[in-house]
PDB file of N, CA and C in Angstrom:
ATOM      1  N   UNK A   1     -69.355  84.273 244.224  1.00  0.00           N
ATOM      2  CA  UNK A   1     -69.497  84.912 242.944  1.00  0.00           C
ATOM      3  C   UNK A   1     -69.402  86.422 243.138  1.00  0.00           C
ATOM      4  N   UNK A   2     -68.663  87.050 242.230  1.00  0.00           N
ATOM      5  CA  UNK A   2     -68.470  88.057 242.595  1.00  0.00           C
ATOM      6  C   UNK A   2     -69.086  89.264 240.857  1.00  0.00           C
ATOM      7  N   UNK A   3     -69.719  90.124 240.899  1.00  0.00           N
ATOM      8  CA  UNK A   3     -70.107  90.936 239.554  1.00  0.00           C
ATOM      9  C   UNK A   3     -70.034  92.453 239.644  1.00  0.00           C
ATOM     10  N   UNK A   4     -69.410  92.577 238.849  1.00  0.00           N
ATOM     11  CA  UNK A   4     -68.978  94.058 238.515  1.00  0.00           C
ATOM     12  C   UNK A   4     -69.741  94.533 236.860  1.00  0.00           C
ATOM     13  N   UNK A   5     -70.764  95.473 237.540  1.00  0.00           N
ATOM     14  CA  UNK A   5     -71.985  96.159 236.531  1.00  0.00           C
ATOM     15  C   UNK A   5     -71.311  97.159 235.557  1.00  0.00           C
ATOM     16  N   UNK A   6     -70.257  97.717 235.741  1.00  0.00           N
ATOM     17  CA  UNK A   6     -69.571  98.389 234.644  1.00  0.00           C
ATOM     18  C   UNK A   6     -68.748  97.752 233.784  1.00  0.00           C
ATOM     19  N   UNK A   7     -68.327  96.454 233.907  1.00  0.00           N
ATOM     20  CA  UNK A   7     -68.199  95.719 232.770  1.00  0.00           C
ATOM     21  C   UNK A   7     -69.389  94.228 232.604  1.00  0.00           C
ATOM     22  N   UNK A   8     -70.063  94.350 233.480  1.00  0.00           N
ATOM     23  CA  UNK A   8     -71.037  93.486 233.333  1.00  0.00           C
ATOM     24  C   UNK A   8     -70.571  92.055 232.997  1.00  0.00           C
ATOM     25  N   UNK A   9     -69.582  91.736 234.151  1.00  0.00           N
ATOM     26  CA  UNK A   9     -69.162  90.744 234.229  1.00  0.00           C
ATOM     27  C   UNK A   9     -69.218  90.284 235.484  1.00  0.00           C
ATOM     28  N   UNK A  10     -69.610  88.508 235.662  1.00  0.00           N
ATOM     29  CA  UNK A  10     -69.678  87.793 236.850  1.00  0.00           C
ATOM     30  C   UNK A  10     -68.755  86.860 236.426  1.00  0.00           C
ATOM     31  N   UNK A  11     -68.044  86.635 238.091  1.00  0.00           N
ATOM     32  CA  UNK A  11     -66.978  85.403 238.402  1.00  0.00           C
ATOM     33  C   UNK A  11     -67.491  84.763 239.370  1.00  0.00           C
ATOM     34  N   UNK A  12     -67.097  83.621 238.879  1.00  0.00           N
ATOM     35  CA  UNK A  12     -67.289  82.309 239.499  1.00  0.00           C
ATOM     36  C   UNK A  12     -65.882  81.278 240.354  1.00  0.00           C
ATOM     37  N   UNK A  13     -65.955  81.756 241.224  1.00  0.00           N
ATOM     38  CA  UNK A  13     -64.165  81.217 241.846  1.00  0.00           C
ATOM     39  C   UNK A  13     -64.479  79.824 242.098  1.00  0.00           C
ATOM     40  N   UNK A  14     -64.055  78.968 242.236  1.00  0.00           N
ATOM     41  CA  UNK A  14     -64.284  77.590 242.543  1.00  0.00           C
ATOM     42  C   UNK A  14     -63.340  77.184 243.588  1.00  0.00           C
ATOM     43  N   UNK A  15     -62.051  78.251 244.157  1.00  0.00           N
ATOM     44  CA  UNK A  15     -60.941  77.506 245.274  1.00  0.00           C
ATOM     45  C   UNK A  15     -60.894  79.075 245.547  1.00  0.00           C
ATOM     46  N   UNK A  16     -60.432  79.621 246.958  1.00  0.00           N
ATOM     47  CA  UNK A  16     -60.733  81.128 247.367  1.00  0.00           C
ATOM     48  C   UNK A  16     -59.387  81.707 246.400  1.00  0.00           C
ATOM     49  N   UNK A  17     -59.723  82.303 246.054  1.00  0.00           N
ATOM     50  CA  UNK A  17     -59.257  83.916 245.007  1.00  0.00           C
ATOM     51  C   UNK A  17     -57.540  83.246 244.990  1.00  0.00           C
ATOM     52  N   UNK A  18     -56.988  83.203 243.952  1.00  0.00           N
ATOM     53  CA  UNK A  18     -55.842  83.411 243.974  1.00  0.00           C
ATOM     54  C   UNK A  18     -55.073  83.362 242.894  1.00  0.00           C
ATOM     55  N   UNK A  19     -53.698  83.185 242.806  1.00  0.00           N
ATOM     56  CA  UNK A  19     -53.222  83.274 241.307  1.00  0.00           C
ATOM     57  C   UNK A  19     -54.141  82.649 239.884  1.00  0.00           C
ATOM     58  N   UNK A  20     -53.957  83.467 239.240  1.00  0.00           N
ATOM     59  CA  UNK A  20     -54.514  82.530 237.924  1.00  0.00           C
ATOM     60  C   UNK A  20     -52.902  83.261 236.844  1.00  0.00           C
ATOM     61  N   UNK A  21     -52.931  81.589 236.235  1.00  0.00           N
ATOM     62  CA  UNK A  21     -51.739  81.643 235.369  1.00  0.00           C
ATOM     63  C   UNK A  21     -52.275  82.033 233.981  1.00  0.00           C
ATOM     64  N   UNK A  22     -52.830  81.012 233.505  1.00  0.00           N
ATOM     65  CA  UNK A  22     -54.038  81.308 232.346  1.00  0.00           C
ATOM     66  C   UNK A  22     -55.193  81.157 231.964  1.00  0.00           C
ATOM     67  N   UNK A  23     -55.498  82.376 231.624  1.00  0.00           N
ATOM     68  CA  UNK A  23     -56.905  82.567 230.711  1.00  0.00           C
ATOM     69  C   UNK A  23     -57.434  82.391 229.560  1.00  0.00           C
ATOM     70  N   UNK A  24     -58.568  81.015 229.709  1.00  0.00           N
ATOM     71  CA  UNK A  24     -59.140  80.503 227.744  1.00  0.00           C
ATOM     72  C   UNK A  24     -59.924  81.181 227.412  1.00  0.00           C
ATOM     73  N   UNK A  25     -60.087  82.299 226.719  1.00  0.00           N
ATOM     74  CA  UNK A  25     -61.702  82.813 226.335  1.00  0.00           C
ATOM     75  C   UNK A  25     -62.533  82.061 225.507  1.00  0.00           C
ATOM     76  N   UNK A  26     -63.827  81.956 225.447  1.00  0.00           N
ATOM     77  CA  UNK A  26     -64.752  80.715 224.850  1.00  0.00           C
ATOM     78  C   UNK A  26     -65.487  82.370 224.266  1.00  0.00           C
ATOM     79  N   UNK A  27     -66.159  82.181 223.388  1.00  0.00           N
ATOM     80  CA  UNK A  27     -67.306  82.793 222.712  1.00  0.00           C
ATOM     81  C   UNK A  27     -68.094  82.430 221.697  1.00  0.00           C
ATOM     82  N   UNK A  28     -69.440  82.406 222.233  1.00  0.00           N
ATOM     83  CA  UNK A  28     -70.463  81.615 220.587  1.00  0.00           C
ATOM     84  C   UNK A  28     -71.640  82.470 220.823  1.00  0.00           C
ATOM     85  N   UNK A  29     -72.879  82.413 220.429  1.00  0.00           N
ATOM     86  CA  UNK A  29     -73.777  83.115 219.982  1.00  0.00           C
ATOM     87  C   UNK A  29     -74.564  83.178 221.180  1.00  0.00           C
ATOM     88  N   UNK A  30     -74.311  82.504 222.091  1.00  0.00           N
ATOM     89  CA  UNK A  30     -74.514  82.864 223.966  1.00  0.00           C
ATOM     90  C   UNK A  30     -73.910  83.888 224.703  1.00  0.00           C
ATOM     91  N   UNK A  31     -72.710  84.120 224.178  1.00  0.00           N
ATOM     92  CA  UNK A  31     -72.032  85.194 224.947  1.00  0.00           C
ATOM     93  C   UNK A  31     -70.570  84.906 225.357  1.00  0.00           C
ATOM     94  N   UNK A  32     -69.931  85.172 225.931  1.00  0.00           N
ATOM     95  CA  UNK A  32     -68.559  84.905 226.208  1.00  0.00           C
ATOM     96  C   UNK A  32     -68.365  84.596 227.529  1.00  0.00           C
ATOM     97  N   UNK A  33     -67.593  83.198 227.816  1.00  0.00           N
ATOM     98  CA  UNK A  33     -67.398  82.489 229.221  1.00  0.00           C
ATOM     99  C   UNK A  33     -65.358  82.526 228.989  1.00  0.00           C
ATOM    100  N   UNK A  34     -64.610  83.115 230.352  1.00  0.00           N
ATOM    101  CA  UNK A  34     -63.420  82.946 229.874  1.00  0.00           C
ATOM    102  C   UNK A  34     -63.228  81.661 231.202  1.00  0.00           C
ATOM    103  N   UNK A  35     -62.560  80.861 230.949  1.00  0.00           N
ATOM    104  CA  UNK A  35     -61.665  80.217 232.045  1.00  0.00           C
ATOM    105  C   UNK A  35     -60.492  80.356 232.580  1.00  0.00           C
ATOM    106  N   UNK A  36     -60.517  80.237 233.969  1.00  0.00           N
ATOM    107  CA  UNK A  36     -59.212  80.930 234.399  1.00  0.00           C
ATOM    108  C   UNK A  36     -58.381  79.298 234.941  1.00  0.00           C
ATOM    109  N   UNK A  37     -57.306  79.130 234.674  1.00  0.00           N
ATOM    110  CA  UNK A  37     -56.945  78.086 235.362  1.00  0.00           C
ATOM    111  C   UNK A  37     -55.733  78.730 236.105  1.00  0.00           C
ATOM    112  N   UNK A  38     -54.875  77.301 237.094  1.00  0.00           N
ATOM    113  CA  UNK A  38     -53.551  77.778 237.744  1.00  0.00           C
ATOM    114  C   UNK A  38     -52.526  77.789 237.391  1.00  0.00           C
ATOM    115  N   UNK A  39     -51.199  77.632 237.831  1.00  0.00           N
ATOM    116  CA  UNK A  39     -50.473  77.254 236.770  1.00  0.00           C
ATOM    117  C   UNK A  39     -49.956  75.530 236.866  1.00  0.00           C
ATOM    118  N   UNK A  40     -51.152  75.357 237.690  1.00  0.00           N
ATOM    119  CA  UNK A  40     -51.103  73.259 237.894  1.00  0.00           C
ATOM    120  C   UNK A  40     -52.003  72.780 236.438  1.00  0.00           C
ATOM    121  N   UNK A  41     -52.948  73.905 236.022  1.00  0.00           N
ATOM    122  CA  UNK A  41     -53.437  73.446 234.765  1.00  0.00           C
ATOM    123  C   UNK A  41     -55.030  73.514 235.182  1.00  0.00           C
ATOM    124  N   UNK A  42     -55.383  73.835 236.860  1.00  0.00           N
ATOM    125  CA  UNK A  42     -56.279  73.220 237.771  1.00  0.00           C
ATOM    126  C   UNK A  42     -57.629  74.762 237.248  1.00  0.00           C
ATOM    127  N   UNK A  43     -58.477  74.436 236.708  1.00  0.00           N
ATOM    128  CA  UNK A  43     -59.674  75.283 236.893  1.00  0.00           C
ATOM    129  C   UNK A  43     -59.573  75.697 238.085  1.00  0.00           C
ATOM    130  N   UNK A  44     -59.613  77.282 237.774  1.00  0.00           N
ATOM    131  CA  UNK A  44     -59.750  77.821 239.292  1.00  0.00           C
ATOM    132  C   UNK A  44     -61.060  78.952 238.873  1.00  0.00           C
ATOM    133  N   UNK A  45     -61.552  79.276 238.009  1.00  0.00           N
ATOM    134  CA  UNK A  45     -62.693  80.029 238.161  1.00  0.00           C
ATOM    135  C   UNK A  45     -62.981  80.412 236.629  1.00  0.00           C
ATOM    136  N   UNK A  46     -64.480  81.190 236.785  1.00  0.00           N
ATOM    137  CA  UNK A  46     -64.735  81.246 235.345  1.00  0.00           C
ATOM    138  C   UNK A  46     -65.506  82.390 235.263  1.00  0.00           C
ATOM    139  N   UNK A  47     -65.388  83.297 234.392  1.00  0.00           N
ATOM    140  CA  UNK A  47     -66.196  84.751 234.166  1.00  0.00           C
ATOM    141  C   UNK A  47     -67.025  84.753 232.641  1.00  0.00           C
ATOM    142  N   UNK A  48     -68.312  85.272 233.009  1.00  0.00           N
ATOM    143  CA  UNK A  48     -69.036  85.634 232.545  1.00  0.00           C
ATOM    144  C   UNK A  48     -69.121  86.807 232.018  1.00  0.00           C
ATOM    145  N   UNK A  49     -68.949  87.152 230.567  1.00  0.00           N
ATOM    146  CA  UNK A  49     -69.539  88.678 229.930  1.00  0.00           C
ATOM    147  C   UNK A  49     -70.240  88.623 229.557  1.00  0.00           C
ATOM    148  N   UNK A  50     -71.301  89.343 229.328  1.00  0.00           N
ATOM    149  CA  UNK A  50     -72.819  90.061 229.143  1.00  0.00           C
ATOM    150  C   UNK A  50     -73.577  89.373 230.141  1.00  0.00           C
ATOM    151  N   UNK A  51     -73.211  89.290 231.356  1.00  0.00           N
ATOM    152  CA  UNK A  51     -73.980  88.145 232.475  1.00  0.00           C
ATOM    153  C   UNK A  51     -75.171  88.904 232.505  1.00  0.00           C
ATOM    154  N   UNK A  52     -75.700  90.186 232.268  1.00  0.00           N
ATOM    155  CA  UNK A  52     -77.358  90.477 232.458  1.00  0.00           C
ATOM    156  C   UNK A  52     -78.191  89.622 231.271  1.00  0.00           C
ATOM    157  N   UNK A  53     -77.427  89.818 230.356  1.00  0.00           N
ATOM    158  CA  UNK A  53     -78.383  88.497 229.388  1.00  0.00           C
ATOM    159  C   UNK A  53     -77.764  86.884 229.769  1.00  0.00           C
ATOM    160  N   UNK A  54     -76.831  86.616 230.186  1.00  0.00           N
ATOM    161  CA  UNK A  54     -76.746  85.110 230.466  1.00  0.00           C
ATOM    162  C   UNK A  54     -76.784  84.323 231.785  1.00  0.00           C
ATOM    163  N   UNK A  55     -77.061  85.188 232.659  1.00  0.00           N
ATOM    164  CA  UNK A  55     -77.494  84.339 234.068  1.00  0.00           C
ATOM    165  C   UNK A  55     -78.856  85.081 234.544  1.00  0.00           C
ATOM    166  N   UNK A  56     -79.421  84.549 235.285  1.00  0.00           N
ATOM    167  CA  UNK A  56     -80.670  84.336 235.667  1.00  0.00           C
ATOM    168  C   UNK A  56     -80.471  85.981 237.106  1.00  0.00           C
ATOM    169  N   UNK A  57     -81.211  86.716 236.829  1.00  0.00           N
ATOM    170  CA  UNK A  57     -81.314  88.246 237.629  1.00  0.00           C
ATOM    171  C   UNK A  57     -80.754  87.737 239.424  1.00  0.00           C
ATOM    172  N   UNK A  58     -81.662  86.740 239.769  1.00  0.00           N
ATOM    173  CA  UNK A  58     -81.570  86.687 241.215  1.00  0.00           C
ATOM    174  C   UNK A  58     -79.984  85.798 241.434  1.00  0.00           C
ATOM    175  N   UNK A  59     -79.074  85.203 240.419  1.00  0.00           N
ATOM    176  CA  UNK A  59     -77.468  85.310 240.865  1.00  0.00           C
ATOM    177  C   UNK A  59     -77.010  86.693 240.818  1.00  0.00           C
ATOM    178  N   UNK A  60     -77.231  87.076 240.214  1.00  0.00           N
ATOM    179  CA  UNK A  60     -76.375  88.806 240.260  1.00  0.00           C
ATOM    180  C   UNK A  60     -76.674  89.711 241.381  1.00  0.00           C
ATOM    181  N   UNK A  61     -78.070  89.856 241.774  1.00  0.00           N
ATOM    182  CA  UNK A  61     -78.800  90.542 243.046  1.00  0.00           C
ATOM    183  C   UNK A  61     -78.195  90.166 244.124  1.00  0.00           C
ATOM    184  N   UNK A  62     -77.393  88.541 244.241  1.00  0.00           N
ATOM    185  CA  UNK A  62     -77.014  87.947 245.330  1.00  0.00           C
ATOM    186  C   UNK A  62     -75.617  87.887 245.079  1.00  0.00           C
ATOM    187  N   UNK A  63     -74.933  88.555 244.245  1.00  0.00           N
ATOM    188  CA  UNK A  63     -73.669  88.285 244.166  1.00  0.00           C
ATOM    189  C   UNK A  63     -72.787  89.305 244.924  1.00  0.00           C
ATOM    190  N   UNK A  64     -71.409  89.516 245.252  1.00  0.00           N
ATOM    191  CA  UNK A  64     -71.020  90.329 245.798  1.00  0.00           C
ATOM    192  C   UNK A  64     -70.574  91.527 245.041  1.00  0.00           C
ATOM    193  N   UNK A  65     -70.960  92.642 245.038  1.00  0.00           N
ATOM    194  CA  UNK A  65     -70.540  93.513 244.177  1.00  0.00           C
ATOM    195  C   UNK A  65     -69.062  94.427 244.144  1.00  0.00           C
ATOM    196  N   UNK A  66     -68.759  94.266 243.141  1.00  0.00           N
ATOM    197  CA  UNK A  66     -67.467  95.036 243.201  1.00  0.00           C
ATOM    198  C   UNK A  66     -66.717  96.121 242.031  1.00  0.00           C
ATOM    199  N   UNK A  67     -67.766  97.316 241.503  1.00  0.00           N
ATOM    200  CA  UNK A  67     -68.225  97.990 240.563  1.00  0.00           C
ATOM    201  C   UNK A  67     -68.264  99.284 241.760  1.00  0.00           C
TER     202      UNK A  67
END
């Protein structure tokens, strides 16, 4: 997982880092989750905006920073 504090966004890679073809953005009264898939169709990772209000402090403290 990787979070960057100036846009206050965390990613979630699920296969190590690599192309993403397209991006779904989701948003409801939780906050906004986008999905990234490949271009096999295959979930390859998923980001979090406003992650200081939607994940729990000690994922972000432990995440890798890149801000």
């Amino acid at each position: 997982m990787t979070y960057d504090g100036m846009a206050d966004a965390a990613s979630f890679y699920l296969v190590p880092i690599g192309e993403v073809d397209v991006t779904v953005p989701g948003e409801d009264e939780a906050g906004s989750v986008n999905l990234d898939f490949n271009r096999n169709g295959e979930l390859v990772g998923i980001e979090v905006l406003s992650a200081r209000r939607s994940l729990p402090a000690e994922f972000l403290k432990d995440a890798e920073r890149i801000d």
